[in-house]
C-alpha atoms as a PDB file:
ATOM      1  CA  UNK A   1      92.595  90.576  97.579  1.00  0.00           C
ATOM      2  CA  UNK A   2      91.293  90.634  93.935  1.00  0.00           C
ATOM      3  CA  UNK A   3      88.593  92.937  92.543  1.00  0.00           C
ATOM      4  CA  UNK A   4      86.160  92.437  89.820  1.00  0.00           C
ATOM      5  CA  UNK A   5      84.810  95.650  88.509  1.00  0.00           C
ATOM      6  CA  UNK A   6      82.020  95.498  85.383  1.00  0.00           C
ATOM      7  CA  UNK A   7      82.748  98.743  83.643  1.00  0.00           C
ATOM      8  CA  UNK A   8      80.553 100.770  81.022  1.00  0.00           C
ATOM      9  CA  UNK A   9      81.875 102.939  78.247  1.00  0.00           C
ATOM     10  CA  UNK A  10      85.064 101.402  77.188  1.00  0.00           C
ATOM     11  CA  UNK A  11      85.097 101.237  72.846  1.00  0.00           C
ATOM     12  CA  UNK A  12      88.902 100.805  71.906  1.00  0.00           C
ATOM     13  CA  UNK A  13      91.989 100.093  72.802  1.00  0.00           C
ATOM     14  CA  UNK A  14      92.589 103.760  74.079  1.00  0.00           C
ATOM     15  CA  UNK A  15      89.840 103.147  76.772  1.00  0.00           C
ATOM     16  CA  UNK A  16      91.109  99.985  77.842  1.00  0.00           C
ATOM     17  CA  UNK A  17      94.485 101.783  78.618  1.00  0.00           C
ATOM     18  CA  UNK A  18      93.264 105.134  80.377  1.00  0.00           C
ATOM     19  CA  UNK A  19      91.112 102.618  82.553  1.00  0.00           C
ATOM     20  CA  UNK A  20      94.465 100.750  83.454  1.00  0.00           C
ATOM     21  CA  UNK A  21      96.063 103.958  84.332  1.00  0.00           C
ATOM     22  CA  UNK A  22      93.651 105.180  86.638  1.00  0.00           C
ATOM     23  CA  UNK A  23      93.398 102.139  88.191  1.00  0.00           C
ATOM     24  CA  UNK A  24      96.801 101.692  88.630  1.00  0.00           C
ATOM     25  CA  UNK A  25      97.307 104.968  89.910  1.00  0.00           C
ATOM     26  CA  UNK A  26      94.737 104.332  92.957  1.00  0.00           C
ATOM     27  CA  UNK A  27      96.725 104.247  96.543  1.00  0.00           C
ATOM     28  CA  UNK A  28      96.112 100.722  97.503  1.00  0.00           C
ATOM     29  CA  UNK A  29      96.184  98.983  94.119  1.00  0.00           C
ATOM     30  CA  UNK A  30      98.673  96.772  93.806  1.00  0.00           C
ATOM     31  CA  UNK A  31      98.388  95.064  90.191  1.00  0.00           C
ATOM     32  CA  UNK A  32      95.542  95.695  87.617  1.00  0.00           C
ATOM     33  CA  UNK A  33      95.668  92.234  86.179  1.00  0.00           C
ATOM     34  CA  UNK A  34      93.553  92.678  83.324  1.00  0.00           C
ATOM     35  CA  UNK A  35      91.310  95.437  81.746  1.00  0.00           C
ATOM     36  CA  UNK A  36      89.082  93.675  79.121  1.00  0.00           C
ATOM     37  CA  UNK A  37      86.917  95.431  76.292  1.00  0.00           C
ATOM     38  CA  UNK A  38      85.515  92.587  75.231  1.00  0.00           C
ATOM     39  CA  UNK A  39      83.393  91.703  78.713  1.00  0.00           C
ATOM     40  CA  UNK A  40      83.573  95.559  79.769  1.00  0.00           C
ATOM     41  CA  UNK A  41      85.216  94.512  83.180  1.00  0.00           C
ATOM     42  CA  UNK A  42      88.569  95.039  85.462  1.00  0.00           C
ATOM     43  CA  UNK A  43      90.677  92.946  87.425  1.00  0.00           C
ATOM     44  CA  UNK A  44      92.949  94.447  90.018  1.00  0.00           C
ATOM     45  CA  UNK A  45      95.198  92.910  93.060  1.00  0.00           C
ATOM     46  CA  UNK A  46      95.300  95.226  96.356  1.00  0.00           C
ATOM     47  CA  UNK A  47      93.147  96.867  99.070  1.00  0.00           C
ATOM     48  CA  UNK A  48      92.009 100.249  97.624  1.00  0.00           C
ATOM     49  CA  UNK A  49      88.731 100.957  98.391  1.00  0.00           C
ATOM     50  CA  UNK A  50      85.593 100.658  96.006  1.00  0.00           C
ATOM     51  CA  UNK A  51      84.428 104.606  96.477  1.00  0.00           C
ATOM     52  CA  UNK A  52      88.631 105.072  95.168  1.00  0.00           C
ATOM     53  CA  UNK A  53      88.264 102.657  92.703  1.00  0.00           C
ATOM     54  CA  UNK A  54      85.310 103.958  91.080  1.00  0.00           C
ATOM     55  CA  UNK A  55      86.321 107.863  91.461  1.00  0.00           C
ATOM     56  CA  UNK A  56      89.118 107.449  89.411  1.00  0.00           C
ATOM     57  CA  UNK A  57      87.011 105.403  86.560  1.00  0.00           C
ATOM     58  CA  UNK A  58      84.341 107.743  86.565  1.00  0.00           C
ATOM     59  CA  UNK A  59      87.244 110.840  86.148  1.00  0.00           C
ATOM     60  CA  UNK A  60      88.335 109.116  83.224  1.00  0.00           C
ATOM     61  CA  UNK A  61      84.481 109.415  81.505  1.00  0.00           C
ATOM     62  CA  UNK A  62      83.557 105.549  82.307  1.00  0.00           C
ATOM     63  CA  UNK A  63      81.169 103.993  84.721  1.00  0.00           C
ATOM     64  CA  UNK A  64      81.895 101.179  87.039  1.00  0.00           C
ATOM     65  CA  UNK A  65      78.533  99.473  87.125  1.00  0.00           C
ATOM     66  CA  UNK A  66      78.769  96.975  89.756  1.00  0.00           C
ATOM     67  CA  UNK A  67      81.710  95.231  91.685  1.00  0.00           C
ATOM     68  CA  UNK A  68      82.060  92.130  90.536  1.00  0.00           C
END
């Protein structure tokens, strides 16, 4: 299953990649596909939940917005 998440707070490059980690990190993730500055969003591959997903965003000092 593929996730969509629209993600808030992400300026640079260093962002981008502590978003990727967190993400990645998530039991239940199976592949972030793509963590994109430029439209402030997430794609990830796997089951994890939403609540799981966004924890470990929010940790990080970003906001997940809305699933997309």
């Amino acid at each position: 299953m593929e996730t969509k998440l629209k993600i808030e707070g992400m300026s640079c490059g260093h962002c981008v990649a502590a978003v990727q980690r967190a993400l990645a990190a998530v039991p239940g993730v199976e592949e972030v596909l793509e963590v994109s500055l430029e439209r402030g969003e997430a794609r990830l591959r796997g089951a994890a939940p939403l609540e799981r997903l966004r924890a470990a965003v929010e940790a990080e000092g970003y906001r997940v917005v809305a699933p997309g």
